[in-house]
Protein backbone atom coordinates (compact mmCIF):
# COMPACT_ATOMS: atom_id res chain seq x y z
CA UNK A 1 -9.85 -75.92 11.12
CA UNK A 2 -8.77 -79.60 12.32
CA UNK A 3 -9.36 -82.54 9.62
CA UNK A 4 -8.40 -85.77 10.16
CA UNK A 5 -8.20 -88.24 6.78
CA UNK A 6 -7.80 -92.19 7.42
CA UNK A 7 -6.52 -94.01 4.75
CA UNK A 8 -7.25 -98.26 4.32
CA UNK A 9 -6.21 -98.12 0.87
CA UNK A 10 -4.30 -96.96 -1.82
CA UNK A 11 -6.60 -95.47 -3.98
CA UNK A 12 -7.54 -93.53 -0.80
CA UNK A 13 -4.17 -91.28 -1.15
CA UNK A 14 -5.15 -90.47 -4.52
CA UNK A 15 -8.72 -89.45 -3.61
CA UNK A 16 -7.78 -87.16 -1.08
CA UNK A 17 -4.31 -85.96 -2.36
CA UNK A 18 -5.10 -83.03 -3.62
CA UNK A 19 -7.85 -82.26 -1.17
CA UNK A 20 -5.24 -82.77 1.79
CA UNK A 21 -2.61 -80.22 -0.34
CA UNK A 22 -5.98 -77.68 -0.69
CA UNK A 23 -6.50 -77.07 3.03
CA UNK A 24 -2.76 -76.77 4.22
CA UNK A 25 -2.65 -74.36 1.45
CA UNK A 26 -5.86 -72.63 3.37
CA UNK A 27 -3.67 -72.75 6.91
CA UNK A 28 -5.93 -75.74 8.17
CA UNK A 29 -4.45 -78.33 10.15
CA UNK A 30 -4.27 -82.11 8.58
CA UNK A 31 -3.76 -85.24 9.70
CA UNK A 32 -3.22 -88.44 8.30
CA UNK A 33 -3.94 -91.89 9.33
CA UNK A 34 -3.10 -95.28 7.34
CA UNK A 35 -2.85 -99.04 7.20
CA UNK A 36 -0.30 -100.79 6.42
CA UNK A 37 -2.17 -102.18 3.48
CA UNK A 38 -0.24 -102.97 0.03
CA UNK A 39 1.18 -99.70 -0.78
CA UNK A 40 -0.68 -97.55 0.96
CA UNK A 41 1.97 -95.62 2.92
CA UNK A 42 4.21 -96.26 0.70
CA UNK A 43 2.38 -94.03 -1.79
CA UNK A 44 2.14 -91.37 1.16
CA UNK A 45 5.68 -91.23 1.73
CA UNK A 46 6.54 -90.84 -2.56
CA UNK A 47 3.93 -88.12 -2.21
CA UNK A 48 5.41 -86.66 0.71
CA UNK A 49 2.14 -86.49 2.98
CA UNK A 50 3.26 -87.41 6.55
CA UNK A 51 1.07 -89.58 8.13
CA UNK A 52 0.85 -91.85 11.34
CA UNK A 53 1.03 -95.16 10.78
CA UNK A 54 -2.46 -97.99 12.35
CA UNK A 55 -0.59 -100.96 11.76
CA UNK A 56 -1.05 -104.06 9.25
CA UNK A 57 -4.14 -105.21 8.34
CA UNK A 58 -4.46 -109.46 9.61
CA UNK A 59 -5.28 -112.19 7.68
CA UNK A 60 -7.99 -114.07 8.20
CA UNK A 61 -11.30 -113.28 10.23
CA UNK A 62 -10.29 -113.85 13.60
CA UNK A 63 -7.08 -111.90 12.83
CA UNK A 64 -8.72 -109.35 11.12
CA UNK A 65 -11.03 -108.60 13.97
CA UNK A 66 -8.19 -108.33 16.03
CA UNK A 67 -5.85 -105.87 13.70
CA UNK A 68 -8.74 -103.97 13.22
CA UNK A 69 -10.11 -103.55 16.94
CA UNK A 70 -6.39 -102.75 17.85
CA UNK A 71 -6.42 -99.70 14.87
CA UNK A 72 -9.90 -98.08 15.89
CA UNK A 73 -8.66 -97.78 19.30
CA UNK A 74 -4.89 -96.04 17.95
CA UNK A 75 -7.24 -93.69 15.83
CA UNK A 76 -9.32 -92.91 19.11
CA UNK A 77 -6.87 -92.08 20.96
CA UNK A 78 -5.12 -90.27 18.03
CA UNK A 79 -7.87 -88.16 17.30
CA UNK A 80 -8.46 -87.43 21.38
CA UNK A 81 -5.09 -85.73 21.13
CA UNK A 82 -5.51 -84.07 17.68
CA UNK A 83 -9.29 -82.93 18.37
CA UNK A 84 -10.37 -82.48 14.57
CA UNK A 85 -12.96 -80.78 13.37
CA UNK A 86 -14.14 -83.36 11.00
CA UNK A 87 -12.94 -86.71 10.12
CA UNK A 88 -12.92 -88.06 6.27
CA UNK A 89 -12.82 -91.91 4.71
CA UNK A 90 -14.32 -94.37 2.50
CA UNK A 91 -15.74 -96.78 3.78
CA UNK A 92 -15.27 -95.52 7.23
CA UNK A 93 -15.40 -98.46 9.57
CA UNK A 94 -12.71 -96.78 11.81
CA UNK A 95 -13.41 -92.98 11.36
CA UNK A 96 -17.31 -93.18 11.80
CA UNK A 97 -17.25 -94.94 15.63
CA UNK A 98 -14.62 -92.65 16.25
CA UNK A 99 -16.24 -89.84 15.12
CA UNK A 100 -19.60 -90.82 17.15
CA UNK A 101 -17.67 -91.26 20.40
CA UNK A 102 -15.92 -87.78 20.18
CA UNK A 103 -18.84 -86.08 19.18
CA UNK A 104 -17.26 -84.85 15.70
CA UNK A 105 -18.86 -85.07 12.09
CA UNK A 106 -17.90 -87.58 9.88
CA UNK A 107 -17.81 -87.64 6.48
CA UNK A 108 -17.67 -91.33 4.36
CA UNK A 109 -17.45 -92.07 0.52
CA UNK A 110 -18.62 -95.38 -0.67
CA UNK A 111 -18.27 -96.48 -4.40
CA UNK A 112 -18.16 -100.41 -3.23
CA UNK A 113 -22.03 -101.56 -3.23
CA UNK A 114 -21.05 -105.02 -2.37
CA UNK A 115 -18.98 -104.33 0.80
CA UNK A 116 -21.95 -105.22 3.05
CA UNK A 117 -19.89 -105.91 6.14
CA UNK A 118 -18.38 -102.50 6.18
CA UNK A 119 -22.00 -100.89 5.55
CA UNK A 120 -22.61 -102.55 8.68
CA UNK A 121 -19.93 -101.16 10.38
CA UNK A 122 -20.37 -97.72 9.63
CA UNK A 123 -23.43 -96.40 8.82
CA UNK A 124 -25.17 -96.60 12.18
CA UNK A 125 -21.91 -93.67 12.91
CA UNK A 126 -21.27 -91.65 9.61
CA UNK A 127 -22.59 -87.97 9.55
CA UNK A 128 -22.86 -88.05 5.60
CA UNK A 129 -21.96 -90.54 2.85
CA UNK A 130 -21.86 -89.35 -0.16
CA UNK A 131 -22.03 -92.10 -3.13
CA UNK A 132 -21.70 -91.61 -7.04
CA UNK A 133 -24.77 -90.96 -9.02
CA UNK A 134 -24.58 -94.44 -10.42
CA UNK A 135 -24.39 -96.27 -7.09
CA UNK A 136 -26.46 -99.46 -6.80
CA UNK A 137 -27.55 -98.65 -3.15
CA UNK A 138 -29.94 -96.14 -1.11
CA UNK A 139 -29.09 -96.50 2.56
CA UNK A 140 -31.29 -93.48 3.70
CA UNK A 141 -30.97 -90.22 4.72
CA UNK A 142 -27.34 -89.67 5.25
CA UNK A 143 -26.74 -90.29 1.87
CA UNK A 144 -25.64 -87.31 -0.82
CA UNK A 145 -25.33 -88.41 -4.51
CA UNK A 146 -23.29 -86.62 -6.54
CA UNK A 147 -22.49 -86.41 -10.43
CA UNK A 148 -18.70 -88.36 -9.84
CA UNK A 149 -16.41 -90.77 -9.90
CA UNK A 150 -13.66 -91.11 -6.82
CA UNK A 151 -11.42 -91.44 -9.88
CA UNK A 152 -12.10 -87.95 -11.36
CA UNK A 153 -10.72 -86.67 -8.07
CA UNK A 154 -7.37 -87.05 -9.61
CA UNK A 155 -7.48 -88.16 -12.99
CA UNK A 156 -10.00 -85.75 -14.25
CA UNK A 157 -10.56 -82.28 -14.67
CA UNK A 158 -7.10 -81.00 -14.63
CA UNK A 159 -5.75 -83.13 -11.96
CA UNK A 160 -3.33 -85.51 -13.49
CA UNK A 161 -1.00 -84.46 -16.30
CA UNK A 162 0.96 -87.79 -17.90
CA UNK A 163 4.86 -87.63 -18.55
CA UNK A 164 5.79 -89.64 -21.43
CA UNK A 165 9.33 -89.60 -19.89
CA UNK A 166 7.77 -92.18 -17.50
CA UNK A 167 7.21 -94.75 -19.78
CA UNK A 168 10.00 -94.04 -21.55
CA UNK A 169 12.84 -94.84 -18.64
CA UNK A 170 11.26 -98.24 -18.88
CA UNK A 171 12.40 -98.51 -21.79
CA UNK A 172 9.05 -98.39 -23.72
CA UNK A 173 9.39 -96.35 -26.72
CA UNK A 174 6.87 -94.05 -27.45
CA UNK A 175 5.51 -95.16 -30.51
CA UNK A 176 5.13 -99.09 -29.05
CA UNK A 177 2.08 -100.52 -28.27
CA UNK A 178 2.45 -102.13 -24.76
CA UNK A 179 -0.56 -103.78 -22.46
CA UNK A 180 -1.19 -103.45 -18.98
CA UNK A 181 -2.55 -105.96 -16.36
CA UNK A 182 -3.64 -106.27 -13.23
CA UNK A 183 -4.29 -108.71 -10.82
CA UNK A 184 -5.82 -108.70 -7.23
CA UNK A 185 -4.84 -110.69 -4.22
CA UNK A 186 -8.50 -111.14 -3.18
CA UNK A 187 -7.39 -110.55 0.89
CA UNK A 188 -10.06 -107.83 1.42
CA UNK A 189 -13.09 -109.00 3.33
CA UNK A 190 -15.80 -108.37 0.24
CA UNK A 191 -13.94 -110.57 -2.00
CA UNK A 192 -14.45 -113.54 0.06
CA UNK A 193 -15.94 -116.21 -2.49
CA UNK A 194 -15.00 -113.62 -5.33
CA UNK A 195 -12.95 -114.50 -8.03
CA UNK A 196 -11.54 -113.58 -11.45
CA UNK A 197 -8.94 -115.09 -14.04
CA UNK A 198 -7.65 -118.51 -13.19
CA UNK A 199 -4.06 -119.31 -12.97
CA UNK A 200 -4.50 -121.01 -16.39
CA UNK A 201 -6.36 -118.12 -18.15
CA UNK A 202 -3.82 -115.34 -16.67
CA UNK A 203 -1.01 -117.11 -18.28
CA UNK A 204 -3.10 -117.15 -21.40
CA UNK A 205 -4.24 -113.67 -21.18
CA UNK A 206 -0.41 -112.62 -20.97
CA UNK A 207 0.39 -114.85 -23.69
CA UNK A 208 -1.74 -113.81 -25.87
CA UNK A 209 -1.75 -109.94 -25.31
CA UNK A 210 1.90 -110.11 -25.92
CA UNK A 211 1.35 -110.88 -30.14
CA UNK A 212 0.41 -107.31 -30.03
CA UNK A 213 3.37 -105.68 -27.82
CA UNK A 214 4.75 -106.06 -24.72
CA UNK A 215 2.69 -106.69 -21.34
CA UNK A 216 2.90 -104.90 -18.03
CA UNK A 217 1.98 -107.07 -15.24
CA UNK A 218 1.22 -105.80 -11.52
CA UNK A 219 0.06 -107.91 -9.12
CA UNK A 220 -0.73 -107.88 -5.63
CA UNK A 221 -0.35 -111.72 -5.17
CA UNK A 222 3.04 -113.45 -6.34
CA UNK A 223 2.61 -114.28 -9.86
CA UNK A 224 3.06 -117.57 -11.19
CA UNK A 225 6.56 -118.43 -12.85
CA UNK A 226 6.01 -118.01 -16.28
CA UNK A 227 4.74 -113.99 -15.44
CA UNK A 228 7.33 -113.07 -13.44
CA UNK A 229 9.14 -111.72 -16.65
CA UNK A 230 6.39 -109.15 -17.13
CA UNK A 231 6.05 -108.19 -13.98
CA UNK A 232 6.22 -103.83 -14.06
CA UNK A 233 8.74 -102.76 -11.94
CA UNK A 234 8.12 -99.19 -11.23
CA UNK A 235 7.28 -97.14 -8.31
CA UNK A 236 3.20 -97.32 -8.11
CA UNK A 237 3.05 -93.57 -7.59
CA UNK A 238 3.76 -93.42 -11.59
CA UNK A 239 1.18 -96.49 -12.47
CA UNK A 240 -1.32 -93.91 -14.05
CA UNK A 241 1.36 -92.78 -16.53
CA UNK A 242 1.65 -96.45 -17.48
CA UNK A 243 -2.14 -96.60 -17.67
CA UNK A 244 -2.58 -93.46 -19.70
CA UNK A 245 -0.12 -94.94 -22.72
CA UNK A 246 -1.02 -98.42 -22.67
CA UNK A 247 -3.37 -99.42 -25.74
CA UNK A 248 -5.83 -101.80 -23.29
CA UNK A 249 -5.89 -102.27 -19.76
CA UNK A 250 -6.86 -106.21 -18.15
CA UNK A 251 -7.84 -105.73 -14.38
CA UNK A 252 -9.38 -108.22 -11.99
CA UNK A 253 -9.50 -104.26 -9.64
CA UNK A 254 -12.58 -102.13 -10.16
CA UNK A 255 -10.73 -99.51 -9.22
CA UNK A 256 -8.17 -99.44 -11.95
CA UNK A 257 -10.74 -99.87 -14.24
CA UNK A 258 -12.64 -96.74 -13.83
CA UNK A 259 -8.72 -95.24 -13.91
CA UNK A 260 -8.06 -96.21 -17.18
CA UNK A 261 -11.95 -95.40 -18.04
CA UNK A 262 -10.96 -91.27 -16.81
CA UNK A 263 -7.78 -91.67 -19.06
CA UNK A 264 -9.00 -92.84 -22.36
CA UNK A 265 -7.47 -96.15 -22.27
CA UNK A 266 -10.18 -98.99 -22.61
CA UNK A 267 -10.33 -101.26 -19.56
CA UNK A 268 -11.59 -105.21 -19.71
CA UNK A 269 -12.79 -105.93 -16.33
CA UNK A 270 -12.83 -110.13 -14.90
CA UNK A 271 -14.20 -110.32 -11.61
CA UNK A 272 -17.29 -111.53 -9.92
CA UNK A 273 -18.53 -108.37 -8.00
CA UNK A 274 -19.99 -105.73 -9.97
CA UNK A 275 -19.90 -102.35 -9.15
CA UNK A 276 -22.55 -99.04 -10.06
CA UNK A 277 -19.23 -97.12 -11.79
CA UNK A 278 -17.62 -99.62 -13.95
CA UNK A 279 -21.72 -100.20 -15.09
CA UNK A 280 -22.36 -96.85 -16.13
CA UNK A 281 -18.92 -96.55 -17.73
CA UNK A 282 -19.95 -99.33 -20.02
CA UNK A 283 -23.41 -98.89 -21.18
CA UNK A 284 -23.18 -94.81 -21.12
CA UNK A 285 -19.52 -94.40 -22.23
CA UNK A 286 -18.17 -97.61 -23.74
CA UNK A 287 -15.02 -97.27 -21.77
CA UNK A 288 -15.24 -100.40 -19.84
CA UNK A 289 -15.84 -103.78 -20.82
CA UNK A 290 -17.43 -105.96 -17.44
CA UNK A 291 -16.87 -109.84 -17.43
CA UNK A 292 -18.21 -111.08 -14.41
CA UNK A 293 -18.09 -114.98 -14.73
CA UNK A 294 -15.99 -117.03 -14.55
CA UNK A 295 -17.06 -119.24 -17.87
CA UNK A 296 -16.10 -115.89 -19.09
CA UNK A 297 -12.70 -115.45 -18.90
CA UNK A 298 -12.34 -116.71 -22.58
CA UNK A 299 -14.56 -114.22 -24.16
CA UNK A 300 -12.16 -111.26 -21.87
CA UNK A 301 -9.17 -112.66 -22.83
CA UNK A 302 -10.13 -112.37 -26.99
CA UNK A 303 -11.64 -109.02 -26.50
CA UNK A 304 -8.43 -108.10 -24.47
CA UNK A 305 -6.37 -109.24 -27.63
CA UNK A 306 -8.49 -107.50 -29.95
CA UNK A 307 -8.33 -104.38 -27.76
CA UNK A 308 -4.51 -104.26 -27.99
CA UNK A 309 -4.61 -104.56 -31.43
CA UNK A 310 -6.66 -102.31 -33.05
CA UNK A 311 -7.03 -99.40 -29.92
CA UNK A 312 -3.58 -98.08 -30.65
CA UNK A 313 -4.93 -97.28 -34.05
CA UNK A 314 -8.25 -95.64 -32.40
CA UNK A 315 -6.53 -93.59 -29.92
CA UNK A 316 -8.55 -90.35 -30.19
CA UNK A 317 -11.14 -92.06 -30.17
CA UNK A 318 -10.76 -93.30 -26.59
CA UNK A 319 -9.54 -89.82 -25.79
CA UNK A 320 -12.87 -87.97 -26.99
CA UNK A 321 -15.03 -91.00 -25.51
CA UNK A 322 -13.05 -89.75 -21.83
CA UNK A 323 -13.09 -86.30 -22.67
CA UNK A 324 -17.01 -86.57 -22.75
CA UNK A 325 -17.49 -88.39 -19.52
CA UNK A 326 -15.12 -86.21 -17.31
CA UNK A 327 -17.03 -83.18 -18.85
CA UNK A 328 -20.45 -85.09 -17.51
CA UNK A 329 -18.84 -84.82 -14.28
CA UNK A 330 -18.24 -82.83 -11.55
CA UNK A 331 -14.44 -81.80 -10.30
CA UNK A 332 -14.96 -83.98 -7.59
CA UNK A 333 -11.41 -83.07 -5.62
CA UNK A 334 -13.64 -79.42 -5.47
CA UNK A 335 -16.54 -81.22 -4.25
CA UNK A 336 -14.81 -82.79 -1.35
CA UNK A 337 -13.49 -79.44 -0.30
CA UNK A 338 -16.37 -77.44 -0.06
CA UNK A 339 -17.83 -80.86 1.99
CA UNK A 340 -14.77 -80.79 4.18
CA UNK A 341 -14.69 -77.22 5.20
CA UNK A 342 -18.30 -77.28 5.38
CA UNK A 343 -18.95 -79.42 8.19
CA UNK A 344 -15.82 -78.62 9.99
CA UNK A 345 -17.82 -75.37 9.95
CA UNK A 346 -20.78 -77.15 11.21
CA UNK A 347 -18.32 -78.12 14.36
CA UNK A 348 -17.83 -74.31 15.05
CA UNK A 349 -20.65 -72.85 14.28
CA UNK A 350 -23.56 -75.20 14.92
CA UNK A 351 -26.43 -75.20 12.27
CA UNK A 352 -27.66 -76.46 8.92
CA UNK A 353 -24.59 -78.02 6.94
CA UNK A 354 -24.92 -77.78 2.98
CA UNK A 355 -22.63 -79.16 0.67
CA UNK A 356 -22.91 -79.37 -3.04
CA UNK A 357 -24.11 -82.49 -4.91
CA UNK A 358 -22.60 -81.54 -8.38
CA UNK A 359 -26.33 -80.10 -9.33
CA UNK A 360 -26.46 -76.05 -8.83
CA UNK A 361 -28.49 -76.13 -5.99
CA UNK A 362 -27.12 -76.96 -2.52
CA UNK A 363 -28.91 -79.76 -0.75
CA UNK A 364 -29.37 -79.87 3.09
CA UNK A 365 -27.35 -82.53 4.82
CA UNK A 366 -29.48 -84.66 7.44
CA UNK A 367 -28.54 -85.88 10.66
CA UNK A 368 -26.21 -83.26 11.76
CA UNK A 369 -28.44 -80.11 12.82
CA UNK A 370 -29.56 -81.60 16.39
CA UNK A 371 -26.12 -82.90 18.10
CA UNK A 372 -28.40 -84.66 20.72
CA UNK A 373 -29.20 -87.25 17.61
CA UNK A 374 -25.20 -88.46 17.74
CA UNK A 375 -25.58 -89.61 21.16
């Protein structure tokens, strides 16, 4: 079987890492597409996962539009020569039309409820999207929930193992206490009118983490002058054994947050977009703490402090508060498999496609049976 993955963002190469590894392993043939975006391809090349490059992402609309117009039509005529089977994204606003216009399934993942544009975008095209349990959105009958996180895919069940030797050749001894923050350059097209810490507060927030250790600081954006000292300077492939060890986690991205949620480490979210995950992982699991006001960013930053003072000495508790939710959950790297190789089958042997929704039963996927409906 052919499968072709595109990538728009980092957390995408995580998602599918291990997926990608399972069908070479099978003898099926993968390929890879990527922005340019942040450290996207950067994190494919560490990983070793060749990949063809779409170009950078623009800034600003107009740019944007272009950049983006200008990828779409690379993939096309990438996936013209590579003829997959099936193609596989979130948020697939290059895959999907592709997909449509070859007459190939397409599978999307969506954990992003406010990314209205890109719902636009994509869901006249995808085959199946298949959405969290907890996600704040029904958008019909292409839609397959499952019992997951995109998180668990590599930072649950078995998938990630953390090497203290990480933190330590940053010269973090084991037995300190350290924080870890992260801030977002707000350059994606939902976080238009978004916002989290001020300038101000994140130079209090680092202050005043650091009476309880040392900080961590990565950031997308420059950081202002009196952060720059804290800034982490290690490869982002090892950021999750950072995350695992640190005693709190401060993140403006939800997607970190829900990282250090499937690792144990409590996570203090400040941003203005909510999300279905980082929900459920605070009023079923108390993993995540959601601030999303701005008047807020006080009431973060003292709970932040507080965190990184007394979680060290709560540890297991964390732990056993992860432990539970990853058990709640399906291995969702498994999940994505069986979807994968189940459509591609689809594309070979015409019929009913079923792929599993974390449940025991196998649930029909719609939209896919009568090829006449994709034209």
């Amino acid at each position: 079987m052919r499968v072709l993955f595109d990538i728009g963002h980092p957390a995408h190469v995580h998602l599918f890492k291990h997926v990608i590894a399972a069908l070479r392993r099978k003898g099926h043939s993968v390929l890879v597409t990527a922005s340019e975006k942040e450290v996207a391809t950067l994190l494919l090349r560490r990983l070793a996962i060749p990949y063809v490059s779409l170009g950078t992402p623009g800034r600003g609309m107009v740019s944007k539009g272009a950049r983006f117009a200008g990828a779409t039509l690379r993939l096309l005529a990438l996936a013209q020569q590579f003829s997959p089977d099936v193609l596989v994204a979130v948020s697939p606003v290059r895959a999907a039309p592709v997909a449509w216009l070859l007459r190939r399934p397409c599978i999307g993942l969506d954990d992003t409820e406010h990314a209205t544009l890109a719902h636009r975008l994509y869901l006249p095209f995808v085959t199946t999207l298949l959405t969290p349990e907890c996600y704040g959105l029904d958008v019909g009958s292409k839609q397959v929930r499952y019992r997951g996180y995109h998180e668990l895919a590599y930072l649950g069940h078995g998938h990630f193992c953390p090497d203290p030797s990480v933190v330590l050749s940053a010269g973090i001894e084991a037995s300190e206490p350290f924080s870890l923050v992260r801030f977002v350059a707000w350059h994606a097209a939902h976080d238009v009118g978004q916002g989290g810490f001020s300038q101000e507060a994140k130079i209090r927030l680092v202050q005043s983490l650091s009476q309880h250790g040392r900080v961590l600081v990565s950031s997308e954006a420059a950081l202002p002058v009196q952060l720059r000292g804290f800034a982490l300077r290690a490869s982002p492939d090892l950021i999750h054994h950072f995350l695992y060890s640190a005693a709190v986690c401060v993140t403006e991205g939800a997607t970190m947050a829900s990282e250090a949620a499937a690792l144990g480490t409590p996570a203090v979210y400040v941003n203005s977009l909510k999300a279905g995950t980082l929900t459920e992982q605070q009023t079923r699991y108390g993993l995540v703490f959601n601030f999303n006001n701005r008047q807020d960013e006080g009431a973060a930053i003292d709970l932040a402090t507080e965190l990184a003072r007394r979680s060290p000495l709560q540890r297991d508790e964390w732990r056993a508060k992860a432990a539970r939710m990853v058990r709640d959950h399906i291995d969702v790297t498994e999940f994505l498999l069986d979807a994968v190789l189940r459509h591609a089958a689809l594309e070979r042997d015409p019929g009913e496609a079923l792929i599993r929704t974390g449940a025991p039963e196998y649930v029909p996927v719609r939209g896919i049976v009568d090829r006449e409906e994709l034209q």
